[in-house]
N, C-alpha and C. Protein backbone atom coordinates (compact mmCIF):
# COMPACT_ATOMS: atom_id res chain seq x y z
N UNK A 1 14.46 -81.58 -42.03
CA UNK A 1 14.23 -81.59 -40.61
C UNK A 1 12.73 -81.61 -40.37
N UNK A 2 12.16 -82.83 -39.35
CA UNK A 2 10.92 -82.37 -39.04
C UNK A 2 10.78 -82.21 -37.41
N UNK A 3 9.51 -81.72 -36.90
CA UNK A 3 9.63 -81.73 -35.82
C UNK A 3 9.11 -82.91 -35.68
N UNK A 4 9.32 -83.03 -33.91
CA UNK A 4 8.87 -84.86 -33.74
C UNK A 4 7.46 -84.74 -33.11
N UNK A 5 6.86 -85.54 -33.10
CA UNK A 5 5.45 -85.97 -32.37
C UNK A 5 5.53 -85.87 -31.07
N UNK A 6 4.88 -85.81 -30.15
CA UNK A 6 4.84 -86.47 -28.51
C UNK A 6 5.10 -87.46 -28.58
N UNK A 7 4.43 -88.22 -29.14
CA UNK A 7 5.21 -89.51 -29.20
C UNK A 7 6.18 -90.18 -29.31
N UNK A 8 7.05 -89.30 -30.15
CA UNK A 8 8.54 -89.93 -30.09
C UNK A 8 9.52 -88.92 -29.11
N UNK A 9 8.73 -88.48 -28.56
CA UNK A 9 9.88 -87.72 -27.33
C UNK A 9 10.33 -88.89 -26.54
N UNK A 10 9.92 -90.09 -26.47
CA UNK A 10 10.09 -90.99 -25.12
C UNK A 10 9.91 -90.47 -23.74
N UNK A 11 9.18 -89.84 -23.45
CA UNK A 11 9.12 -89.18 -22.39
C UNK A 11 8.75 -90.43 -21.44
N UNK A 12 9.41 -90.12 -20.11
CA UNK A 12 8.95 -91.40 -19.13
C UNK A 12 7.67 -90.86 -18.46
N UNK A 13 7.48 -92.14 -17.55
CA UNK A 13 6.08 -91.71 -17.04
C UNK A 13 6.65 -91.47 -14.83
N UNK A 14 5.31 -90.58 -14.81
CA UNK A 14 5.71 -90.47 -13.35
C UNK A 14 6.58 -91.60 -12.82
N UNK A 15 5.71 -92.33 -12.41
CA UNK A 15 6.13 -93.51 -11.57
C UNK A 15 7.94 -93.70 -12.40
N UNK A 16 8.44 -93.87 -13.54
CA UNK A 16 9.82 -93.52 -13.81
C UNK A 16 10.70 -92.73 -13.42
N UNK A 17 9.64 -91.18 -13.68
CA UNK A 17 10.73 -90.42 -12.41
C UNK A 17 10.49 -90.82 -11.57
N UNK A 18 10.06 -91.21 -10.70
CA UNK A 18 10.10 -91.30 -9.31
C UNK A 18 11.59 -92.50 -9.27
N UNK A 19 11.34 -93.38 -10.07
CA UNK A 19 12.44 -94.20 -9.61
C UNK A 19 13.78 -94.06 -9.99
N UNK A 20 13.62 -92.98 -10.81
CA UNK A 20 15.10 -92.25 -11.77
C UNK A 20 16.01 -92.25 -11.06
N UNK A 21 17.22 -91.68 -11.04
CA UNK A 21 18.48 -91.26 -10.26
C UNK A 21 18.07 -90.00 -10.85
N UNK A 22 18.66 -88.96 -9.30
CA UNK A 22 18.55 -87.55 -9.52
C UNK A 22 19.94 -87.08 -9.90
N UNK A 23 19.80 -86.05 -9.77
CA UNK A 23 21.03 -84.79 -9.85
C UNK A 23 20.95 -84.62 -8.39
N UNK A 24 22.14 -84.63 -8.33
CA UNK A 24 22.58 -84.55 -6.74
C UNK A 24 22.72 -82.93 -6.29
N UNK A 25 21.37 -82.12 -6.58
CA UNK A 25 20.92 -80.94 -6.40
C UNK A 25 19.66 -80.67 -6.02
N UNK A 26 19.28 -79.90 -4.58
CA UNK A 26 18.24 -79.19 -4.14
C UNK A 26 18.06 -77.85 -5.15
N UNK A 27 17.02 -77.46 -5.05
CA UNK A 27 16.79 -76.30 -5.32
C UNK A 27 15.96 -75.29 -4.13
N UNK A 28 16.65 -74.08 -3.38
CA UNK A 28 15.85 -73.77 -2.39
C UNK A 28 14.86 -72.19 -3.00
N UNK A 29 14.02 -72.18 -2.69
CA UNK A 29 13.12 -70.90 -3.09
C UNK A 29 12.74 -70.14 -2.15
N UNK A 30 13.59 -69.13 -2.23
CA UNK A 30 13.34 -67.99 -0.95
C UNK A 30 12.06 -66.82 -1.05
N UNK A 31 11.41 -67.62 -0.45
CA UNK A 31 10.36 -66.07 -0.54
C UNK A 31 9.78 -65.95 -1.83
N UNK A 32 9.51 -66.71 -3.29
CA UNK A 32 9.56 -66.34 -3.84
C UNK A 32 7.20 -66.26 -4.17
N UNK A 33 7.57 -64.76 -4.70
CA UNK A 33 6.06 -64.09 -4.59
C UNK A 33 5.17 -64.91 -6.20
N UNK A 34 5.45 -65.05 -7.32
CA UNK A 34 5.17 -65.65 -8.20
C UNK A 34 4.46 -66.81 -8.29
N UNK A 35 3.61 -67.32 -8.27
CA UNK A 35 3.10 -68.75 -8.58
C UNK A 35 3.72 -69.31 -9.91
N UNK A 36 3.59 -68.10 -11.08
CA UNK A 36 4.39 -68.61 -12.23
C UNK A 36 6.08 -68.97 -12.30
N UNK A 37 6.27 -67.97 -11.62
CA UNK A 37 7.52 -68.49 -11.26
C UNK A 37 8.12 -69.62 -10.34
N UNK A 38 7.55 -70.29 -9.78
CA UNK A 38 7.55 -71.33 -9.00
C UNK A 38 7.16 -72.75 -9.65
N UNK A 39 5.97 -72.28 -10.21
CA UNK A 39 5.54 -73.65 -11.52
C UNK A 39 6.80 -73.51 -12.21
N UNK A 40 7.81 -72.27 -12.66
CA UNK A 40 8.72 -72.93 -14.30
C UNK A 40 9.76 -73.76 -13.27
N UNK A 41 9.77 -73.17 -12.25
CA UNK A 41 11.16 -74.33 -11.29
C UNK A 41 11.13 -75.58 -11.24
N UNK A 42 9.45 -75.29 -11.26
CA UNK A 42 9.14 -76.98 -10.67
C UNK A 42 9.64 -77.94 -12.81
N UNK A 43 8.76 -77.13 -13.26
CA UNK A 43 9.04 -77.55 -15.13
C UNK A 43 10.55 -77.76 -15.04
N UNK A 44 11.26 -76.40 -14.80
CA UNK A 44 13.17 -77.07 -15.41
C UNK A 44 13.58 -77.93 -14.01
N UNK A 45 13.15 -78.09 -13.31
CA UNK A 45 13.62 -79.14 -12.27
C UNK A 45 13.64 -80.48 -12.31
N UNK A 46 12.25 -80.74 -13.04
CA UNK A 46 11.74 -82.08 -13.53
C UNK A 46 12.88 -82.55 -14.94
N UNK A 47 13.08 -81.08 -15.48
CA UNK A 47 13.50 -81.85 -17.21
C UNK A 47 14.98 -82.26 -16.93
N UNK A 48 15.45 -81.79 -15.90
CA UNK A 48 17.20 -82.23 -15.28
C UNK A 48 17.02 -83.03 -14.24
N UNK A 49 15.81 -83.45 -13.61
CA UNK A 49 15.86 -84.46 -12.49
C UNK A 49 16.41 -84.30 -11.10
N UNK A 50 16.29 -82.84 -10.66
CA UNK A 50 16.42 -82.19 -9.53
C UNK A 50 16.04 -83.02 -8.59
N UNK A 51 17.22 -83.24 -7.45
CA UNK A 51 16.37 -84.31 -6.25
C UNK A 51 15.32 -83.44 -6.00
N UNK A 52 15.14 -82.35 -5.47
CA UNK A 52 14.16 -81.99 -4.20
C UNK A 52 14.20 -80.58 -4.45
N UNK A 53 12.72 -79.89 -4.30
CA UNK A 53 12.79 -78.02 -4.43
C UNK A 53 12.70 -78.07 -2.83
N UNK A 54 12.66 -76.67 -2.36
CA UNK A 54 12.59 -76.24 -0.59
C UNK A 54 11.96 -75.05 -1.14
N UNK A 55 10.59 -74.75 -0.76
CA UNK A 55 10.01 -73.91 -0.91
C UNK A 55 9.92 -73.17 0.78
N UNK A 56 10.36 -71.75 0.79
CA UNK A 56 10.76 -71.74 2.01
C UNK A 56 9.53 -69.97 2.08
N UNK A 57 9.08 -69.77 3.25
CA UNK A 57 8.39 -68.21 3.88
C UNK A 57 7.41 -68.54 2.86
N UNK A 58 7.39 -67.08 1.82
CA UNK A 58 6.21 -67.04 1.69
C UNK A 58 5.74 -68.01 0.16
N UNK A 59 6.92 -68.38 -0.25
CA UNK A 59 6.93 -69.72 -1.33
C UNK A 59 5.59 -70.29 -1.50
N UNK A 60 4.07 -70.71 -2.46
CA UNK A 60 3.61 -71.17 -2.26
C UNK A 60 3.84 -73.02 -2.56
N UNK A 61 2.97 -73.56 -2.22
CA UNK A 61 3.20 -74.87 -2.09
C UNK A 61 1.67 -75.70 -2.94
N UNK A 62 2.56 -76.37 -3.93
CA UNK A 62 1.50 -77.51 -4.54
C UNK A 62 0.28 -77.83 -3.33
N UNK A 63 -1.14 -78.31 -4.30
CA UNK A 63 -1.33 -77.70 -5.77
C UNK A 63 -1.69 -76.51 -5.69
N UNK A 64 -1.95 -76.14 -7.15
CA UNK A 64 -2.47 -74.42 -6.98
C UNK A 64 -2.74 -74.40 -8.58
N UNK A 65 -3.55 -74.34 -9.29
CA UNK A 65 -4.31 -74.20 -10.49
C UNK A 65 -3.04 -73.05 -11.06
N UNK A 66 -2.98 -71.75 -10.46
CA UNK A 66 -2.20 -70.85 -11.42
C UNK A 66 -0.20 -71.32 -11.35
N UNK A 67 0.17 -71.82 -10.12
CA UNK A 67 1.53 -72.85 -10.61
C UNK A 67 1.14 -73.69 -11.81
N UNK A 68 0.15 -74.51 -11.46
CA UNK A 68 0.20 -75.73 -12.33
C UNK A 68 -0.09 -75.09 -13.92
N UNK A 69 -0.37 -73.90 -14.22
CA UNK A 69 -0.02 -73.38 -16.10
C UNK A 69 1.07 -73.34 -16.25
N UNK A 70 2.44 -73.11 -15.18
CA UNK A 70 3.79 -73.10 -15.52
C UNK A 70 4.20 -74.50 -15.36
N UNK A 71 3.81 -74.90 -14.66
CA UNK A 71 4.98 -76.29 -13.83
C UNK A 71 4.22 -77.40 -15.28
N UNK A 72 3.06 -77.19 -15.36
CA UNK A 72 2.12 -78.61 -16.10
C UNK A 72 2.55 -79.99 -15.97
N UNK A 73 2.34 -79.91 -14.56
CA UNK A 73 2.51 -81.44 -13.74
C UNK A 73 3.81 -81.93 -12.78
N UNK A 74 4.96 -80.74 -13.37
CA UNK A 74 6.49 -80.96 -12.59
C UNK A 74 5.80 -81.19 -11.33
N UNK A 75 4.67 -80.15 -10.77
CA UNK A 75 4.80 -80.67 -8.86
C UNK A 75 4.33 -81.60 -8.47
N UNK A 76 4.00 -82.69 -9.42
CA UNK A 76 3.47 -83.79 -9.03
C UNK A 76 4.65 -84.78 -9.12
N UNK A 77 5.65 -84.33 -9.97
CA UNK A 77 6.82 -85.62 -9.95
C UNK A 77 8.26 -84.91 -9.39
N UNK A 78 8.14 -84.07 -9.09
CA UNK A 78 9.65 -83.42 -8.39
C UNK A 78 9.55 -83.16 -7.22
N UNK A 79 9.83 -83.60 -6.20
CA UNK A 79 9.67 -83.86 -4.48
C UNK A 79 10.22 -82.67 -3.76
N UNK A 80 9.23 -82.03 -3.04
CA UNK A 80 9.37 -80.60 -2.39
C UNK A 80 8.64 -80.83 -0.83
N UNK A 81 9.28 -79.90 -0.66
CA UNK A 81 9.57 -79.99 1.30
C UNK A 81 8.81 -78.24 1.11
N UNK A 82 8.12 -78.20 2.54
CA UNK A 82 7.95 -76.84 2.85
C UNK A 82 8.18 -76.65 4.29
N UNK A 83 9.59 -75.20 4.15
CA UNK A 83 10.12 -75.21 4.87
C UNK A 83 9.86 -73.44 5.20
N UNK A 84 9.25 -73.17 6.43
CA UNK A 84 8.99 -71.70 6.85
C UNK A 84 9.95 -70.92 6.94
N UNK A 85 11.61 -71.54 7.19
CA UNK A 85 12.25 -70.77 7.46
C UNK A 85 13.28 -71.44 6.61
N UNK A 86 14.24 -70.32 5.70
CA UNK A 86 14.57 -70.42 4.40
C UNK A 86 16.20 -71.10 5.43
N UNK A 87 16.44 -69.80 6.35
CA UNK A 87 17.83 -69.95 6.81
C UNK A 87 18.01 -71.54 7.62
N UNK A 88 16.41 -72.43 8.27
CA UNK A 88 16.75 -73.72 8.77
C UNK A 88 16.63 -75.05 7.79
N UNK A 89 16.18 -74.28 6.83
CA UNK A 89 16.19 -75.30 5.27
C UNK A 89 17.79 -75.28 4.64
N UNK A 90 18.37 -74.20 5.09
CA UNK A 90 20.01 -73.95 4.38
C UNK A 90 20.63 -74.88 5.52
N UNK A 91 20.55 -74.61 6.88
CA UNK A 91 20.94 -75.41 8.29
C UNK A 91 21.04 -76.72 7.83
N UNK A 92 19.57 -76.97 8.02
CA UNK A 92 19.75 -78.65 7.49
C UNK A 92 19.92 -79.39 6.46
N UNK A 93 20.28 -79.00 5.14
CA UNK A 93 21.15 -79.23 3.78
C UNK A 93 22.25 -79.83 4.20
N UNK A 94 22.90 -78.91 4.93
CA UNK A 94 24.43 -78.18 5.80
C UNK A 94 25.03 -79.56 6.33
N UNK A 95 24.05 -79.77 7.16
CA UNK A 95 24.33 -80.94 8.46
C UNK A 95 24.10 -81.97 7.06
N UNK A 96 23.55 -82.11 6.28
CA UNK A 96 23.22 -83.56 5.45
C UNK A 96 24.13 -83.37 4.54
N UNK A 97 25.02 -82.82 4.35
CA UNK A 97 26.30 -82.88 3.64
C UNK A 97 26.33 -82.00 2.38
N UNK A 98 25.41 -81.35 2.35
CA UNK A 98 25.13 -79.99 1.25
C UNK A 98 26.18 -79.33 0.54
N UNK A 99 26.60 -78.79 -0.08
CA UNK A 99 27.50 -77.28 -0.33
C UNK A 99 26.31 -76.17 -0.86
N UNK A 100 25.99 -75.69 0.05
CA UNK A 100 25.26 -74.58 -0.57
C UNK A 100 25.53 -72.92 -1.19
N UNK A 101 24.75 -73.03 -2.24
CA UNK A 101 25.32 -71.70 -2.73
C UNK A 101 24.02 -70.40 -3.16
N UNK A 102 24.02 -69.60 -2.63
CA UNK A 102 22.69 -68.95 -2.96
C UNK A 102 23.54 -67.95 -4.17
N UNK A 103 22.49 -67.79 -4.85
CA UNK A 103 22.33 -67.33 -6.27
C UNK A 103 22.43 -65.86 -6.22
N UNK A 104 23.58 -64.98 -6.33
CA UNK A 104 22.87 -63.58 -5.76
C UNK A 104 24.56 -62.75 -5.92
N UNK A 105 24.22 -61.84 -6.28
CA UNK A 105 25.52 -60.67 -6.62
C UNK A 105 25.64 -59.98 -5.32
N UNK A 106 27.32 -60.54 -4.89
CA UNK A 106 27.71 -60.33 -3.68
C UNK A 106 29.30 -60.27 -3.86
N UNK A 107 29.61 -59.57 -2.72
CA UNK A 107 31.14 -59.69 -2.72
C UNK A 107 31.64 -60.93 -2.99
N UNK A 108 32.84 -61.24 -3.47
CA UNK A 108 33.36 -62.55 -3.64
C UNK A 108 32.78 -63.64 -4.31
N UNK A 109 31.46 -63.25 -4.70
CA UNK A 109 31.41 -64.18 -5.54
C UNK A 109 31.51 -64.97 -6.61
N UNK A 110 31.19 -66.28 -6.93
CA UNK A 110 31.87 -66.74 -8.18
C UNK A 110 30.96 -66.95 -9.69
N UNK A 111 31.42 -66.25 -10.50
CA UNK A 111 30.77 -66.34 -11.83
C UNK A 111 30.34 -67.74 -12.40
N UNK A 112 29.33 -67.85 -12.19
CA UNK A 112 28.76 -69.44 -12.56
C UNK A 112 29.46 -70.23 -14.25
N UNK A 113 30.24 -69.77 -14.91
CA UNK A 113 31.04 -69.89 -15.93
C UNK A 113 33.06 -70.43 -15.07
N UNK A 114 32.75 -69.98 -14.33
CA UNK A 114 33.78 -70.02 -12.81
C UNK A 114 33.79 -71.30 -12.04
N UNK A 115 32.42 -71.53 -12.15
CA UNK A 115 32.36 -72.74 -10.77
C UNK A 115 32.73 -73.92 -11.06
N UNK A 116 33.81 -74.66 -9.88
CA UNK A 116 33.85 -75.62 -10.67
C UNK A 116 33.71 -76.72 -9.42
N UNK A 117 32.58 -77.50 -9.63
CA UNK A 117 32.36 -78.67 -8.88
C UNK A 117 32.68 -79.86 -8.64
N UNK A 118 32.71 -80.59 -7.32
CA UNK A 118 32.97 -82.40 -7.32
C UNK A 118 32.16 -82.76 -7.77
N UNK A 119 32.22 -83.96 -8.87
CA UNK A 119 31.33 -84.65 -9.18
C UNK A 119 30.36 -85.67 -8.47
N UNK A 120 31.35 -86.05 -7.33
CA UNK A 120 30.83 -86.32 -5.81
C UNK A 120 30.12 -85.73 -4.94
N UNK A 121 29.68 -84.61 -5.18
CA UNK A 121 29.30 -83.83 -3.99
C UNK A 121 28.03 -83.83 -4.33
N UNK A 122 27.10 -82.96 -3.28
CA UNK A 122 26.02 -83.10 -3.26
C UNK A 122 25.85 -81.28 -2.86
N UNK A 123 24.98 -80.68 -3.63
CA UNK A 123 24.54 -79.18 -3.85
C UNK A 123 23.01 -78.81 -3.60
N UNK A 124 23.25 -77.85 -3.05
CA UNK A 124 21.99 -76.85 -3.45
C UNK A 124 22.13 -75.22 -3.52
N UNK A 125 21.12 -75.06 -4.58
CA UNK A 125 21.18 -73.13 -4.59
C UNK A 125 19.81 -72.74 -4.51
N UNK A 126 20.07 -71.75 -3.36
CA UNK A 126 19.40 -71.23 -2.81
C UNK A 126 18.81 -69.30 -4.33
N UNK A 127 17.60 -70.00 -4.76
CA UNK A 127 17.01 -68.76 -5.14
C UNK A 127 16.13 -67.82 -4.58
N UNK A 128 16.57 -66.04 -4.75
CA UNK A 128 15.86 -65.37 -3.99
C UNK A 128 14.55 -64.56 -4.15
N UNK A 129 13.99 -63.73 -3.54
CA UNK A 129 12.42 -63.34 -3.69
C UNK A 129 13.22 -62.29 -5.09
N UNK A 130 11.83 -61.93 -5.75
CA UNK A 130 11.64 -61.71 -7.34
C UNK A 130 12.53 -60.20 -7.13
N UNK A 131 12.12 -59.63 -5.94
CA UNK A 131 12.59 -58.03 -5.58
C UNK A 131 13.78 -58.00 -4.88
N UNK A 132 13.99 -58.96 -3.69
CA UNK A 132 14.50 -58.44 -2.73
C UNK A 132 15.78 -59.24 -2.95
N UNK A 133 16.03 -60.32 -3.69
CA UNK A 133 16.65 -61.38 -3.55
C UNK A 133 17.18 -62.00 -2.94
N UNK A 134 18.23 -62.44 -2.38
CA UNK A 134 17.81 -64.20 -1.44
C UNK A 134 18.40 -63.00 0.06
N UNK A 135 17.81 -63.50 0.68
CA UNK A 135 18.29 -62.76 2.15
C UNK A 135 19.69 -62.79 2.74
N UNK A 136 19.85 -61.82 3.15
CA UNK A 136 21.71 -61.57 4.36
C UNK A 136 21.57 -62.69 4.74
N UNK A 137 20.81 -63.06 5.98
CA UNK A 137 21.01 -63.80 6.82
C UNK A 137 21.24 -65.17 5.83
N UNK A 138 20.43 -65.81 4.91
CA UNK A 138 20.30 -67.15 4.17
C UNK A 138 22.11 -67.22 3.64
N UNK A 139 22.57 -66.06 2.84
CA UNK A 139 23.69 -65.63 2.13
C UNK A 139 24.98 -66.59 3.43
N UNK A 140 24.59 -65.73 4.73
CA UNK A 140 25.43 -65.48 5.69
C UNK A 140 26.05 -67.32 6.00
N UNK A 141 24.59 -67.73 5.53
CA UNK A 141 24.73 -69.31 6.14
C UNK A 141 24.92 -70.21 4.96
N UNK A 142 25.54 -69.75 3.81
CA UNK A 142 25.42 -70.38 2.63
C UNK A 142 26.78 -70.25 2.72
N UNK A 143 27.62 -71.64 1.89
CA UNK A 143 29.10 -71.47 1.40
C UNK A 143 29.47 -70.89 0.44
N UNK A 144 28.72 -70.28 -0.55
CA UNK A 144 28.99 -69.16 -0.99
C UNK A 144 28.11 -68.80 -2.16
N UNK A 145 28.54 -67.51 -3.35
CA UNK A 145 27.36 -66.88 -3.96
C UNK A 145 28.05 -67.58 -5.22
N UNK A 146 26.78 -67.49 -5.92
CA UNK A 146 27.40 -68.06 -7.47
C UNK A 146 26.34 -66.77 -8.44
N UNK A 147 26.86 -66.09 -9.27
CA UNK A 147 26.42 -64.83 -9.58
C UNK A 147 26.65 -65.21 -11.26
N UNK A 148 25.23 -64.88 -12.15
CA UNK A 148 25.58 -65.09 -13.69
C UNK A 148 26.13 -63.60 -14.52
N UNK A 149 26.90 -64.16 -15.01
CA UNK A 149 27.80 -62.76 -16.00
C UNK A 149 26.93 -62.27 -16.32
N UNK A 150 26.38 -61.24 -16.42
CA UNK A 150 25.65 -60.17 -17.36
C UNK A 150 26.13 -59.24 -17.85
N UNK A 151 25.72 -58.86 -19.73
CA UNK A 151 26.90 -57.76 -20.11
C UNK A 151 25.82 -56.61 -20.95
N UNK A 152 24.62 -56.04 -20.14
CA UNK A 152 23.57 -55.49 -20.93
C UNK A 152 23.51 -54.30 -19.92
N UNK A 153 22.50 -53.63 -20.04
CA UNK A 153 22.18 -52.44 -18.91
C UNK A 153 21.26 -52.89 -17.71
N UNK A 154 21.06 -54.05 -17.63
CA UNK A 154 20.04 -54.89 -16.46
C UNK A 154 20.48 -55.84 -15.68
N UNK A 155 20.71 -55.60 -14.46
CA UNK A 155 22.00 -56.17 -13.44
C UNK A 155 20.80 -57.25 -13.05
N UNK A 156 20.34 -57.93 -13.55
CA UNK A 156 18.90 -58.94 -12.93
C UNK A 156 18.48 -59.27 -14.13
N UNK A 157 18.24 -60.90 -13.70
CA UNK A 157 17.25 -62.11 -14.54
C UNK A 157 15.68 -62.24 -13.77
N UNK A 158 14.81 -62.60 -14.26
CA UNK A 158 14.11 -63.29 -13.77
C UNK A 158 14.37 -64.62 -12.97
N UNK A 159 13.73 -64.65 -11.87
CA UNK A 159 13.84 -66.02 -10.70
C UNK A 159 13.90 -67.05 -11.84
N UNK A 160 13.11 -67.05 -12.58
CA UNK A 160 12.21 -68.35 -13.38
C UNK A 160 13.53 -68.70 -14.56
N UNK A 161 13.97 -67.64 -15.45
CA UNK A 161 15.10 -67.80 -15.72
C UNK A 161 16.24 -68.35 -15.42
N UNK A 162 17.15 -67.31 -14.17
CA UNK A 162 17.99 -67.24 -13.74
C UNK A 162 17.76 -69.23 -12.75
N UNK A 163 16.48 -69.65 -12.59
CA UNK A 163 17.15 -71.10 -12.12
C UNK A 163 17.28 -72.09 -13.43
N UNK A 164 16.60 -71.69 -14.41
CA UNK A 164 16.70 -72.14 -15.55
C UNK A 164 18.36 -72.40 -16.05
N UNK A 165 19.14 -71.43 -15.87
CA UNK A 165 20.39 -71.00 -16.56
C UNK A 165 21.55 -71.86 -15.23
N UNK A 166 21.21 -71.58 -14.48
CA UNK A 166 21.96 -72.09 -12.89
C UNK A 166 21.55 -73.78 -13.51
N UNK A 167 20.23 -74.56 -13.07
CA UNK A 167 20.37 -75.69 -12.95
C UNK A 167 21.01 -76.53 -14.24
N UNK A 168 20.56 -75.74 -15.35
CA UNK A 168 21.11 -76.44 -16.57
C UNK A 168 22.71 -76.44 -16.63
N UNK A 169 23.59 -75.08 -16.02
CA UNK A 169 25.22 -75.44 -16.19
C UNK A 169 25.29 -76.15 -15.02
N UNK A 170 24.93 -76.39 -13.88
CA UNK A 170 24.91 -76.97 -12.97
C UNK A 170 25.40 -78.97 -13.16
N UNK A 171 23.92 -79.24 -13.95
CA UNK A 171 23.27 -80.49 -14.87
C UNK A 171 24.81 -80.66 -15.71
N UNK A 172 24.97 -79.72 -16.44
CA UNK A 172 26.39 -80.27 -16.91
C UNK A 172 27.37 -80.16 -16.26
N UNK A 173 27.62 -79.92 -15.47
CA UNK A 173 28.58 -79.49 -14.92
C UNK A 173 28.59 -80.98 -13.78
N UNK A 174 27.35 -81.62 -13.00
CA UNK A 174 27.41 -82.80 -12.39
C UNK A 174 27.37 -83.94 -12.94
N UNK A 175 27.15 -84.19 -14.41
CA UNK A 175 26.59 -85.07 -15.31
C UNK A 175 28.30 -85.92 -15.83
């Protein structure tokens, strides 16, 4: 076994993604306080071809020198909206034919090992601030929670993670 070069990754170039076909998935970011954590969204968003992030309140927004050590270039090729208010970024998903699901341990919700999607449809999940996680009200206006099994003494992932683990079964799961 060797490892491979950069070079033989085939990696495409911007202008490729740009003309790629996406994953018929938003990613929304509630509040989230991290710059690093916002750069790795933008990184696993790019490597699955996420249509669009929604960086929503206090979310910062490309560029920004301390994102760009996590993301290393995702916010230049993964297309993001900044949206002040998290709950009219969930609104208008909604009306554009969305199923939205915010990410978050709640009554009724469904174990992301659980979910099972149209391959037709068109999604987004809503991730919440690092502390507080995704808001009542956002929850209230979302079609529902999608919550990852955990079987340790720590009822919580990291944001940066936890979209890591979401978009990738997601990716298979629309693919």
């Amino acid at each position: 076994m060797r490892k491979l070069k950069i070079t033989e990754l085939n990696r495409i170039s911007v202008e490729e993604f740009k003309e790629a076909e996406k994953l018929p998935l938003v990613v929304v970011l509630d509040n989230i306080r991290s710059l690093h954590n916002i750069g790795s969204v933008f990184r696993t968003s790019d490597a699955f071809r996420v249509e669009c992030i929604y960086l929503c309140g206090i979310t910062a927004t490309p560029p920004h020198p301390e994102m760009h050590k996590t993301a290393l270039g995702a916010e230049f090729t993964v297309d993001w909206k900044y949206v002040d208010n998290c709950v009219e970024a969930v609104d208008n998903l909604k009306k554009e034919g969305y199923t939205i699901y915010s990410v978050e341990q709640a009554e009724g919700s469904i174990m992301l090992d659980e979910l099972v999607l149209d391959k037709a449809g068109k999604y987004a999940v809503v991730m919440g601030n690092e502390v507080k996680g995704v808001q009542q009200e956002v929850i209230d206006h979302s079609d529902g929670c999608i919550e990852i099994p955990q079987y340790g003494t720590k009822h919580s992932l990291n944001v940066s993670v936890t979209a890591g683990i979401v978009i990738w079964d997601l990716f298979k799961k629309l693919k």
